[in-house]
Structure formats: C-alpha cells, structure tokens
PDB file of N, CA and C in Angstrom:
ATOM      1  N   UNK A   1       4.453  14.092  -1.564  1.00  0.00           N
ATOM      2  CA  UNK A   1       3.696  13.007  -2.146  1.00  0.00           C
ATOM      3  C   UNK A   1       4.559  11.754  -2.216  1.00  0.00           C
ATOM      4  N   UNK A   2       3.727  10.262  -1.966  1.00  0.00           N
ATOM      5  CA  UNK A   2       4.798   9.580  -2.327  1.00  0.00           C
ATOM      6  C   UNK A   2       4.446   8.583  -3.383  1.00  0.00           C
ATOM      7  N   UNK A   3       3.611   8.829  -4.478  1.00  0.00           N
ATOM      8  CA  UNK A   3       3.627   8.905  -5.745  1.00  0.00           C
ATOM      9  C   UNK A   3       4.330   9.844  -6.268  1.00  0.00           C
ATOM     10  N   UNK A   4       4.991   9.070  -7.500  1.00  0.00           N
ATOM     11  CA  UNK A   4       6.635   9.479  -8.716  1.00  0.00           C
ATOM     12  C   UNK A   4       5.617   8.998  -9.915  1.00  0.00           C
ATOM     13  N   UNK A   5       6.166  10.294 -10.639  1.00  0.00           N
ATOM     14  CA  UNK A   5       5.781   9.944 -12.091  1.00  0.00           C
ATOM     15  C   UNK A   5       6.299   8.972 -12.591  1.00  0.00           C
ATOM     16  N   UNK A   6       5.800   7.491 -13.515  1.00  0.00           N
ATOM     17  CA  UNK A   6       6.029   6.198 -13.928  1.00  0.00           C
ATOM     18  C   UNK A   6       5.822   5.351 -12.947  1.00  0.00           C
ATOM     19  N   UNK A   7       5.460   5.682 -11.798  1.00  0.00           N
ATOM     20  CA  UNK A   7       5.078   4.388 -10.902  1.00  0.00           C
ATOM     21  C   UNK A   7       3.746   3.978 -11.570  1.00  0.00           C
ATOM     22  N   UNK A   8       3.927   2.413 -10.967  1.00  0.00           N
ATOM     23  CA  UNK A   8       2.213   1.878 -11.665  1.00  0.00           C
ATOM     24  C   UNK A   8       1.300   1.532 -10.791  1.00  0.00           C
ATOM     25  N   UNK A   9       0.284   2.460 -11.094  1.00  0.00           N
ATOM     26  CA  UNK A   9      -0.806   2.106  -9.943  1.00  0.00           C
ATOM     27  C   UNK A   9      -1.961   1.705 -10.447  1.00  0.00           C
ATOM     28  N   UNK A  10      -3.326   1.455  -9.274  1.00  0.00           N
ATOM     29  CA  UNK A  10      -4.047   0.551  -9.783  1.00  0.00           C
ATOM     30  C   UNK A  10      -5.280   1.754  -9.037  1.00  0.00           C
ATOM     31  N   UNK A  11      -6.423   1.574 -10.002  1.00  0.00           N
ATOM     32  CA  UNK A  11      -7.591   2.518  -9.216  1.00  0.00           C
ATOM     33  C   UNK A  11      -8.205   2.089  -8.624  1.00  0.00           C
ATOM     34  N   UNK A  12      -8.711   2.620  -7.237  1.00  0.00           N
ATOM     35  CA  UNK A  12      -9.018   1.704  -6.245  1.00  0.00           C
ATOM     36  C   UNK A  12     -10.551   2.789  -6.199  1.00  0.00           C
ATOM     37  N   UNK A  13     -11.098   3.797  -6.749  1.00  0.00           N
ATOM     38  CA  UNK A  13     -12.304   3.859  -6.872  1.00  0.00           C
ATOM     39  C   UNK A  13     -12.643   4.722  -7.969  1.00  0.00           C
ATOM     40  N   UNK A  14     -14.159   5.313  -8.172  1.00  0.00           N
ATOM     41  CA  UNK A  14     -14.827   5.641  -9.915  1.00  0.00           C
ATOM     42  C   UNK A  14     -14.895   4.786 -10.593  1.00  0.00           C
ATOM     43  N   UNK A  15     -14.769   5.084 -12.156  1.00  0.00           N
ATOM     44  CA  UNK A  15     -15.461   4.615 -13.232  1.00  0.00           C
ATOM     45  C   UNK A  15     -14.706   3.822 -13.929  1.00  0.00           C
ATOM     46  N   UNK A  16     -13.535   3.663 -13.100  1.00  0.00           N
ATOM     47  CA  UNK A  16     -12.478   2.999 -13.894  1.00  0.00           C
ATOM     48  C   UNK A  16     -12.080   1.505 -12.596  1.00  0.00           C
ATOM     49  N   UNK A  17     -12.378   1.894 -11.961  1.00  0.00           N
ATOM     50  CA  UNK A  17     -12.258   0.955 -10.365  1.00  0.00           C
ATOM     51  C   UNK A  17     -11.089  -0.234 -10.855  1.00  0.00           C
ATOM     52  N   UNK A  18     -10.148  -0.424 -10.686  1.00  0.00           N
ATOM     53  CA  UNK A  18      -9.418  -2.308 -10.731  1.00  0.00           C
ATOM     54  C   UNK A  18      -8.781  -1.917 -11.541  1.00  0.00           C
ATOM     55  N   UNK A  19      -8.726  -0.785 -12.292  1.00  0.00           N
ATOM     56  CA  UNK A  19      -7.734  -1.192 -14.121  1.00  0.00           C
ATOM     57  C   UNK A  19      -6.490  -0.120 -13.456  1.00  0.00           C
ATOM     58  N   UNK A  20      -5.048  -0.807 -14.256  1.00  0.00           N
ATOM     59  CA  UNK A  20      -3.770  -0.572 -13.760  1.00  0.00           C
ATOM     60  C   UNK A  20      -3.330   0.342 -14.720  1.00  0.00           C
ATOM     61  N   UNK A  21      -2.483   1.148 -14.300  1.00  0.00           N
ATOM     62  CA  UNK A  21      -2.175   2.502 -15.303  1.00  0.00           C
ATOM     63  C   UNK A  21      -0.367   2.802 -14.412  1.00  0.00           C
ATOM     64  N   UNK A  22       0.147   3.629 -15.151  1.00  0.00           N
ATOM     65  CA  UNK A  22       1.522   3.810 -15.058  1.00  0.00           C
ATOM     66  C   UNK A  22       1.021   6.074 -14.670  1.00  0.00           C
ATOM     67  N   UNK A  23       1.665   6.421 -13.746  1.00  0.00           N
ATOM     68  CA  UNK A  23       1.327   7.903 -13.948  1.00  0.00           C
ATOM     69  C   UNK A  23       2.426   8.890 -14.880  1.00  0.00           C
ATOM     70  N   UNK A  24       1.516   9.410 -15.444  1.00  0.00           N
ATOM     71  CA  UNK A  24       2.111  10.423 -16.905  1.00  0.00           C
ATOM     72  C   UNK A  24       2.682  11.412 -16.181  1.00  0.00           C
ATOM     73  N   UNK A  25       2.136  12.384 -15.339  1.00  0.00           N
ATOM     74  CA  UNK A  25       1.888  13.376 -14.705  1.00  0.00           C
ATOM     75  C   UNK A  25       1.647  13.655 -13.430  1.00  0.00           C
ATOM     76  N   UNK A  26       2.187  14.388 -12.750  1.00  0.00           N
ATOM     77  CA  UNK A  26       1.470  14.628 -11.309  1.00  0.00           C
ATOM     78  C   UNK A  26       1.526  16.281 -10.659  1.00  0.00           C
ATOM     79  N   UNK A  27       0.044  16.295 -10.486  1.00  0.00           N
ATOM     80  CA  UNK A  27      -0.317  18.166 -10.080  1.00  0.00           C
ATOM     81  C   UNK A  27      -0.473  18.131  -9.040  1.00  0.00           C
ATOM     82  N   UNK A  28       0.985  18.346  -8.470  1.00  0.00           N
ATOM     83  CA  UNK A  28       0.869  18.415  -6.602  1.00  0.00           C
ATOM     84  C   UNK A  28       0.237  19.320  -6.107  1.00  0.00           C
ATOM     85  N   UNK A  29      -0.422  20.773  -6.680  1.00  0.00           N
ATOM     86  CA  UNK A  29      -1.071  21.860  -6.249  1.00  0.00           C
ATOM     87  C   UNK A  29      -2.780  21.552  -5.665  1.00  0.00           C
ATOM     88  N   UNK A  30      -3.148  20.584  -7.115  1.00  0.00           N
ATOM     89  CA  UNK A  30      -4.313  20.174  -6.708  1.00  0.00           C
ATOM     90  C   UNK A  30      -4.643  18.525  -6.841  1.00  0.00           C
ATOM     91  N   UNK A  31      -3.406  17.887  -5.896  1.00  0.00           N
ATOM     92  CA  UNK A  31      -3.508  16.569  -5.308  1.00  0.00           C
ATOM     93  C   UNK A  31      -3.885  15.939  -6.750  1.00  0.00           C
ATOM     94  N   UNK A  32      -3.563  15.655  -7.715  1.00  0.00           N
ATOM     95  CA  UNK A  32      -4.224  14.671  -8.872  1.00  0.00           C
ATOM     96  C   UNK A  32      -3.326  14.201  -9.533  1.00  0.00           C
ATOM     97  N   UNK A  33      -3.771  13.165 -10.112  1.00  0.00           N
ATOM     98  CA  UNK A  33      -2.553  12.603 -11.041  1.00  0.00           C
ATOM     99  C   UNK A  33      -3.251  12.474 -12.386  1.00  0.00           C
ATOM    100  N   UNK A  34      -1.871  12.459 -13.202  1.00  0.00           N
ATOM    101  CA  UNK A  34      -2.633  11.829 -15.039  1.00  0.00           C
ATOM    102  C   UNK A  34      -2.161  10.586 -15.214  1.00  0.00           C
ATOM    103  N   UNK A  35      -3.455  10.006 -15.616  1.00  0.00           N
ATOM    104  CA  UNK A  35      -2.832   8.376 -15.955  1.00  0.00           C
ATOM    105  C   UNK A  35      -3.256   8.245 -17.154  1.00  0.00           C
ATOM    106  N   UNK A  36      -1.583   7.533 -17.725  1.00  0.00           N
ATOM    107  CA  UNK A  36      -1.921   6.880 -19.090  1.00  0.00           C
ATOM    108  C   UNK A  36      -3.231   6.149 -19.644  1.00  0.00           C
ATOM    109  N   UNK A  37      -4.321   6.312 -20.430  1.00  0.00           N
ATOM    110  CA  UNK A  37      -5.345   5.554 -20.810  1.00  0.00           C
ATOM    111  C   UNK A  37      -6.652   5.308 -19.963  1.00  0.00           C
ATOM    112  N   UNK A  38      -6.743   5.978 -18.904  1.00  0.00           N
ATOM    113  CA  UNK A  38      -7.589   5.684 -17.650  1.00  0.00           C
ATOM    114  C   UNK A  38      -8.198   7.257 -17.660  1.00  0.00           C
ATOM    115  N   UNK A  39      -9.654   7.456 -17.234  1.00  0.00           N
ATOM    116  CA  UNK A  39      -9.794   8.895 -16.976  1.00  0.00           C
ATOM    117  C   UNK A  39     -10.298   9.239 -18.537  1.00  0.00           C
ATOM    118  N   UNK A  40     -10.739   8.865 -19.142  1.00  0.00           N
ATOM    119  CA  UNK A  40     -10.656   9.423 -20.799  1.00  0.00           C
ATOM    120  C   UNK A  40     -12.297  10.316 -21.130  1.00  0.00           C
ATOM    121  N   UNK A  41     -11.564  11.467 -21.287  1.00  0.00           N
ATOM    122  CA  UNK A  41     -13.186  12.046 -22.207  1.00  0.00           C
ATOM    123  C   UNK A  41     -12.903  12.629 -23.583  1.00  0.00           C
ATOM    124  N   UNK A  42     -14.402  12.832 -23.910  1.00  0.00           N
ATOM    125  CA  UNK A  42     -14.206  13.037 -25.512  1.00  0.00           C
ATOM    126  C   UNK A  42     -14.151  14.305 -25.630  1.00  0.00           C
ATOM    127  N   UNK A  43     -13.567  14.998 -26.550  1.00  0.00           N
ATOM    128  CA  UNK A  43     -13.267  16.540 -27.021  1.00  0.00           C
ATOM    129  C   UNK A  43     -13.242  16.368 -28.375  1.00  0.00           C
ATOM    130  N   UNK A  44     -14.073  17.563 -28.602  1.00  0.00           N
ATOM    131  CA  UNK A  44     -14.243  17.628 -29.880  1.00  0.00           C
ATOM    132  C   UNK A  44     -13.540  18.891 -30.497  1.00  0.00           C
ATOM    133  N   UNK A  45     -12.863  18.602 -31.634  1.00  0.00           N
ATOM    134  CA  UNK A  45     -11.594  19.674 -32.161  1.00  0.00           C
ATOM    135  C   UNK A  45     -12.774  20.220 -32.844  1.00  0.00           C
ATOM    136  N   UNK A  46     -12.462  21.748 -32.989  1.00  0.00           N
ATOM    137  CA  UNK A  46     -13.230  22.643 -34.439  1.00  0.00           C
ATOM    138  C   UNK A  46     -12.396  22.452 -35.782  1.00  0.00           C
ATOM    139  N   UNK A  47     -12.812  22.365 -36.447  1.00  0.00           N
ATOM    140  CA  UNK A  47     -12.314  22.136 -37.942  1.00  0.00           C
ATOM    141  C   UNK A  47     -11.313  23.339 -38.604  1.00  0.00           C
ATOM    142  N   UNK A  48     -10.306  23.336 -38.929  1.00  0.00           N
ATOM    143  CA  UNK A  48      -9.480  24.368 -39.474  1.00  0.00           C
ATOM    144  C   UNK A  48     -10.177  24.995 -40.702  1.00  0.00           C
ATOM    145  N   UNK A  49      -9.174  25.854 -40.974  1.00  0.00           N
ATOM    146  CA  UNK A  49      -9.532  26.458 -42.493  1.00  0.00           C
ATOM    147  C   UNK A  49      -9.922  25.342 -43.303  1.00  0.00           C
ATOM    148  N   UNK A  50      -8.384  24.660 -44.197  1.00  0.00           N
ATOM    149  CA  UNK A  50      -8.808  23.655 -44.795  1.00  0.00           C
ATOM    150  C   UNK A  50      -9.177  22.453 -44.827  1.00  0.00           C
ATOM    151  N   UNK A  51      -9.075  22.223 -42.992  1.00  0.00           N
ATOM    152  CA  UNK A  51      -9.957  20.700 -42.796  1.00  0.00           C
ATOM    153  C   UNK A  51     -10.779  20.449 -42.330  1.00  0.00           C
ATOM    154  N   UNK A  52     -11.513  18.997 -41.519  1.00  0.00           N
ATOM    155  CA  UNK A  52     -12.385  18.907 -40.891  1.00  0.00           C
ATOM    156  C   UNK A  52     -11.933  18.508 -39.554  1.00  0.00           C
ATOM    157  N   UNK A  53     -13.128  18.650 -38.813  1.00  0.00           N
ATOM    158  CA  UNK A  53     -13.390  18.591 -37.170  1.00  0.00           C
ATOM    159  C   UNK A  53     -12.912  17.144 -36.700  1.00  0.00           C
ATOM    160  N   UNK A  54     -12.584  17.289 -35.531  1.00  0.00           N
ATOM    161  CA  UNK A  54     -12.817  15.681 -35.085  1.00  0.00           C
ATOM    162  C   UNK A  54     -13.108  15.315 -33.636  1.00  0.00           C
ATOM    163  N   UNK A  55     -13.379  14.233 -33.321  1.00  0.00           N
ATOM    164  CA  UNK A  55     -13.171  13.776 -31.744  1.00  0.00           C
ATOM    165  C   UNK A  55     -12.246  12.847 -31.130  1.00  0.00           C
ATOM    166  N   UNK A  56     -11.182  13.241 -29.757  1.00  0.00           N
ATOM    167  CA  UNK A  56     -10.132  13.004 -29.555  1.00  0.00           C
ATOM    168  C   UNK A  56     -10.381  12.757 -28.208  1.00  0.00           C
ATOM    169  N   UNK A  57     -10.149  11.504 -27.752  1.00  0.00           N
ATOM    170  CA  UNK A  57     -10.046  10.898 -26.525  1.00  0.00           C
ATOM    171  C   UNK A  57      -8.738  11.595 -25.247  1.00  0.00           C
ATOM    172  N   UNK A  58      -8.976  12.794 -24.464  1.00  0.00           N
ATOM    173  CA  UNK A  58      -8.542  13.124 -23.641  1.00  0.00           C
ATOM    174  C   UNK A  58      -8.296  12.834 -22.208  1.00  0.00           C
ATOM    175  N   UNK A  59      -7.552  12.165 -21.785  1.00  0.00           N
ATOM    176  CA  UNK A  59      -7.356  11.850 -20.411  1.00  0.00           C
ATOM    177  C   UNK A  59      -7.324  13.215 -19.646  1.00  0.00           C
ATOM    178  N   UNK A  60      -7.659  12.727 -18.323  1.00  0.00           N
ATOM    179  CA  UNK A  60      -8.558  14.121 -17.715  1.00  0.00           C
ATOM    180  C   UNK A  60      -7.539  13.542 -16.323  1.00  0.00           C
ATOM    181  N   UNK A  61      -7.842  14.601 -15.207  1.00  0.00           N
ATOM    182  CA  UNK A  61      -6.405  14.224 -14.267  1.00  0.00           C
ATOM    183  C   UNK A  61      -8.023  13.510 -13.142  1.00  0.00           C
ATOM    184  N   UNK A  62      -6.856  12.783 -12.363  1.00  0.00           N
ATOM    185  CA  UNK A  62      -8.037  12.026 -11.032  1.00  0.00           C
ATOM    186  C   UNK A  62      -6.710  12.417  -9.647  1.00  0.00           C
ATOM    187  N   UNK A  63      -7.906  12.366  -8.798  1.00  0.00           N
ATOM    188  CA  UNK A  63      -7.697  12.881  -7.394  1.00  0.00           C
ATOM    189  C   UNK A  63      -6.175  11.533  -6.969  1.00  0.00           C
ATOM    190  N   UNK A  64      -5.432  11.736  -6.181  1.00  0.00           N
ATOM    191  CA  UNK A  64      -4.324  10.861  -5.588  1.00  0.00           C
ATOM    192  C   UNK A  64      -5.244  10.035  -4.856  1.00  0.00           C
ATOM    193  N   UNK A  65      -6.348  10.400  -4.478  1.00  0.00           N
ATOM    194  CA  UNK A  65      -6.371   9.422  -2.821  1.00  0.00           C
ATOM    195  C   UNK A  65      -7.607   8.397  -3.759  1.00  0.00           C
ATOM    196  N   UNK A  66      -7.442   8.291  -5.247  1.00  0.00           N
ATOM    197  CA  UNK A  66      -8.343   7.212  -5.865  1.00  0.00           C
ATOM    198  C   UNK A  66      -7.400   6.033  -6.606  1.00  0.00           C
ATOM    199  N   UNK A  67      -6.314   6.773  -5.935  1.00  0.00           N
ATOM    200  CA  UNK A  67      -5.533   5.883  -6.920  1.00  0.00           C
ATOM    201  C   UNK A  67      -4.146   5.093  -5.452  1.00  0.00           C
ATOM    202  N   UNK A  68      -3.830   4.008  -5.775  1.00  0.00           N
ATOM    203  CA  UNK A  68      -2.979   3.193  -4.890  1.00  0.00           C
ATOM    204  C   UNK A  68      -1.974   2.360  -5.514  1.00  0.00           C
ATOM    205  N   UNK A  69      -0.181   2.323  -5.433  1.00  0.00           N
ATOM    206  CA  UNK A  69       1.248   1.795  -5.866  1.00  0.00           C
ATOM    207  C   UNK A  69       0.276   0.459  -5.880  1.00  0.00           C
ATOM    208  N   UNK A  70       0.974   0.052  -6.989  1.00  0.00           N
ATOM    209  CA  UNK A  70       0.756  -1.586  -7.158  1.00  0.00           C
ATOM    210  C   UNK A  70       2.239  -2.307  -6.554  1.00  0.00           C
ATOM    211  N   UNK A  71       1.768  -3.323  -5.646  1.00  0.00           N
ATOM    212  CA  UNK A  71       2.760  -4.084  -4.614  1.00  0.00           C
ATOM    213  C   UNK A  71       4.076  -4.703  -5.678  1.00  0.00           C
ATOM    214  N   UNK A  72       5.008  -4.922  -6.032  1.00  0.00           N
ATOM    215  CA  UNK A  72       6.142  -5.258  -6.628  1.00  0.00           C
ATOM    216  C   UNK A  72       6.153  -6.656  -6.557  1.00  0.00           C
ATOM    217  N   UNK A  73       5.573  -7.434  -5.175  1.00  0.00           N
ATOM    218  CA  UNK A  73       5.597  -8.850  -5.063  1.00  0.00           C
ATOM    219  C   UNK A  73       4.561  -9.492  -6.057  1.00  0.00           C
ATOM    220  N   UNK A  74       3.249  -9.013  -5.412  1.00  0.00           N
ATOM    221  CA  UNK A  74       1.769  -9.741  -6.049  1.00  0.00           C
ATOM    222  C   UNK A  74       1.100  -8.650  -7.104  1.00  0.00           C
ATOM    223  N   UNK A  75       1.149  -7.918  -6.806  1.00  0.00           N
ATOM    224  CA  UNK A  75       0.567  -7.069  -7.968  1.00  0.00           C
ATOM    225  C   UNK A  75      -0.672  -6.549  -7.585  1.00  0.00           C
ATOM    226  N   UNK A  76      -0.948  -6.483  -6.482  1.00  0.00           N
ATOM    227  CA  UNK A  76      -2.048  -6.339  -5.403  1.00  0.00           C
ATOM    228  C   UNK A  76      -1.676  -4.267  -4.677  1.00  0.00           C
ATOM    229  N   UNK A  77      -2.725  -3.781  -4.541  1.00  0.00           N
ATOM    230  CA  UNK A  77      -2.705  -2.054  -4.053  1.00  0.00           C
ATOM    231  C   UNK A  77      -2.394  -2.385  -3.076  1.00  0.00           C
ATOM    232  N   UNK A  78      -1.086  -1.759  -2.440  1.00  0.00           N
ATOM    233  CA  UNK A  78      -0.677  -1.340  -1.259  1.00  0.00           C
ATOM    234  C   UNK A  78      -0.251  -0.015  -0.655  1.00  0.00           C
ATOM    235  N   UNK A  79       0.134   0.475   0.435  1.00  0.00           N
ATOM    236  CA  UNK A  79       0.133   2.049   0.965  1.00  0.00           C
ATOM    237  C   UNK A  79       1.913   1.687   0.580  1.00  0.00           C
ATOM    238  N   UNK A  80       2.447   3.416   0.390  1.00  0.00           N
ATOM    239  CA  UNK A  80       3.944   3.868   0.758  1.00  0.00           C
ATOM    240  C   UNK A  80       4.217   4.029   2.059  1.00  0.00           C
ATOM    241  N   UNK A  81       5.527   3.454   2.661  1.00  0.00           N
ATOM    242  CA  UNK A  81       6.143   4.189   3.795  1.00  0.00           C
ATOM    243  C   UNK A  81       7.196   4.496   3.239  1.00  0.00           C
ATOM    244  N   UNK A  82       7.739   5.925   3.741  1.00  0.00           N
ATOM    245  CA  UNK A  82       9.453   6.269   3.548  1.00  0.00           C
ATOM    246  C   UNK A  82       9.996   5.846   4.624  1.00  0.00           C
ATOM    247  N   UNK A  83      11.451   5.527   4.407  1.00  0.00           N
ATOM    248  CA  UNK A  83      12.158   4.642   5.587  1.00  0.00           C
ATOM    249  C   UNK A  83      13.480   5.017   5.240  1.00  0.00           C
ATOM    250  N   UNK A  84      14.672   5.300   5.927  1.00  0.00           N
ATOM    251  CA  UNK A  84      16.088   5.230   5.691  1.00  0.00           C
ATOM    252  C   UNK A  84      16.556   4.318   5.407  1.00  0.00           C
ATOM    253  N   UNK A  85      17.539   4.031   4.382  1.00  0.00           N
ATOM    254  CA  UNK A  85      18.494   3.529   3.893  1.00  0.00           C
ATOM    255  C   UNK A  85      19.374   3.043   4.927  1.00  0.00           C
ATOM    256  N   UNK A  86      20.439   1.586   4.424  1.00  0.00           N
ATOM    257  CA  UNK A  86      21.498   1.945   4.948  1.00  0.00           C
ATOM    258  C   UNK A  86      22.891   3.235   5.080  1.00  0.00           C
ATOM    259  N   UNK A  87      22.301   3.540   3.977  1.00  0.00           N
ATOM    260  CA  UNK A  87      23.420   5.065   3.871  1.00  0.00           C
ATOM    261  C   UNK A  87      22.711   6.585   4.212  1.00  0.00           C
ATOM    262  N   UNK A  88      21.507   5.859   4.633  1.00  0.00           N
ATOM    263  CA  UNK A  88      21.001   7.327   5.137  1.00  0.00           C
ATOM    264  C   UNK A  88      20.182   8.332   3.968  1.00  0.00           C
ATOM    265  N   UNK A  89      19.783   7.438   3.295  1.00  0.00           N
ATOM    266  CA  UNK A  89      19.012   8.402   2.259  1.00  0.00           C
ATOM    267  C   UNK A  89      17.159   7.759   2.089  1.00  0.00           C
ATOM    268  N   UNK A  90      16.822   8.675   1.526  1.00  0.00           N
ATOM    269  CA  UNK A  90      15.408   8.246   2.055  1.00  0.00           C
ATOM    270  C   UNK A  90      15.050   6.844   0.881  1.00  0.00           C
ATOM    271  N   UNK A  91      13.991   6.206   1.573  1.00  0.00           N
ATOM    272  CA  UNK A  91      13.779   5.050   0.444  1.00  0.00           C
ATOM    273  C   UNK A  91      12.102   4.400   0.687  1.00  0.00           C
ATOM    274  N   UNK A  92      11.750   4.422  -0.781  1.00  0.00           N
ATOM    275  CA  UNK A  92      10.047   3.929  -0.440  1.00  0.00           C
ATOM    276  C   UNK A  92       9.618   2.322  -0.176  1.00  0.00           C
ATOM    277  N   UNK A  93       8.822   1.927   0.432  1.00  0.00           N
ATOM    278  CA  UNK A  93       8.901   0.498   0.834  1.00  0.00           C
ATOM    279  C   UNK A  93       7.302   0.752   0.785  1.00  0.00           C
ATOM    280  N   UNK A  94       7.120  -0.430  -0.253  1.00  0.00           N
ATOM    281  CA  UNK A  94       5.632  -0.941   0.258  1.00  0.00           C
ATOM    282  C   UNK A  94       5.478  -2.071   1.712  1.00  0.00           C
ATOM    283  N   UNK A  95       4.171  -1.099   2.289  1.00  0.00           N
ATOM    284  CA  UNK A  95       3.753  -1.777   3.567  1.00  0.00           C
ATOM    285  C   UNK A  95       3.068  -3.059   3.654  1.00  0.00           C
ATOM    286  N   UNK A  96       2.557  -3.732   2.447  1.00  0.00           N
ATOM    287  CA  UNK A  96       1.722  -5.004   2.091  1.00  0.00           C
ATOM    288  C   UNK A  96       3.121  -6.245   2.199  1.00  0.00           C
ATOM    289  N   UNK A  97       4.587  -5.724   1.535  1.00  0.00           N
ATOM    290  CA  UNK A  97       5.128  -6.635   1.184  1.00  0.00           C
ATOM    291  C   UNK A  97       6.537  -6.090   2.011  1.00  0.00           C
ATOM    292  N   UNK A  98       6.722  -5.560   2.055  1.00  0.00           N
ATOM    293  CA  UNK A  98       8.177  -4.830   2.877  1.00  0.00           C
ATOM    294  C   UNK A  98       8.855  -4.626   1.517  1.00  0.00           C
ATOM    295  N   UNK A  99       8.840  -4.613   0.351  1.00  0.00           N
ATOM    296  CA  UNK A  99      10.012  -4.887  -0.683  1.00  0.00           C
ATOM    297  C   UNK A  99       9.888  -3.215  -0.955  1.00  0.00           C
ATOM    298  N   UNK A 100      11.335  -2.572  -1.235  1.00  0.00           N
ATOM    299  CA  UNK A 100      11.874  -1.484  -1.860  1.00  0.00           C
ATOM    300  C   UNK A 100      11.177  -1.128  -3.162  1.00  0.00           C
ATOM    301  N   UNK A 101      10.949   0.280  -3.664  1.00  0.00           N
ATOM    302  CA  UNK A 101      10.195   0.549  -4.511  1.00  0.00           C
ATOM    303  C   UNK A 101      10.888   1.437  -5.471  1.00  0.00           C
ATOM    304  N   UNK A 102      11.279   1.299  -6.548  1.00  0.00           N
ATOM    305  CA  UNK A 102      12.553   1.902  -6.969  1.00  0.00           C
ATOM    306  C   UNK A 102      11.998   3.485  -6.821  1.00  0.00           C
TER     307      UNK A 102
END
C-alpha cells in the first residue's frame, strides 16, 4: 500500500466526498482505512448495572480506492509513486507536484 498511517487524505467519493482527514488506521487484509472524524455511525451502548445507555459516534473503516494523499504543494488529491533515493532507499513522491512525501 502506499498509504501510511497519519498521512492526510482527502475523500474523493460517498457521503463524505471533499472533506480532509489524517488516517488512524489501516486494514491491509481488507483494503480500508480508518479516518479520524469521517465515516461516522451511531451505536448505541446498553446501559450497565448502575447506569444509563447512550449513543456514541463510531467511525466505521472506508475502502482505500475512496480515499486520495493530499498534494504537499496545493492541497489538491494526487496519486503515489515510489521512486529511489539518492542513497538507494525507497521514497514516496506525489505525481501532481513531484515533491517528496515524508
């Protein structure tokens, strides 16, 4: 994958379409990511012995291929390429802007 957990990306389709999120999580088994604040459903807790119930805003995971790196220059969705280093180690470069992606 060349989404890293804390990169910030932007959703490029669903219910959330345009809004920018940082990734929490990533389930390489079944291609999805968790994003901070984006993705949210409601769950409702059962009430303990001595308290009461409630409802708790759960972020839910979304597919990789809905989500796209936000460019480092403009702030605009662009694709990853991996590319070698001068020392020979691998390194991510957005393709919109050429700039290095930490």
């Amino acid at each position: 994958m060349k989404l890293k957990k804390g990169d910030k990306v932007i959703v490029i389709a669903g219910k959330s379409k345009g809004e920018t999120s940082s990734i929490v999580r990533i389930l390489t088994k079944r291609n999805m990511v968790l994003l901070d604040g984006i993705n949210l459903v409601k769950r409702h807790r059962r009430a303990g012995q001595p308290g009461k119930g409630q409802i708790i805003d759960k972020p839910m995971p979304m597919h990789i291929s809905n989500v796209q790196l936000v460019d480092p220059k403009d702030g605009k969705p662009t694709r990853v390429k991996i590319t070698r280093g001068k020392d020979g180690e691998r390194e991510r470069v957005a393709v919109k802007s050429g700039q290095s992606v930490k």
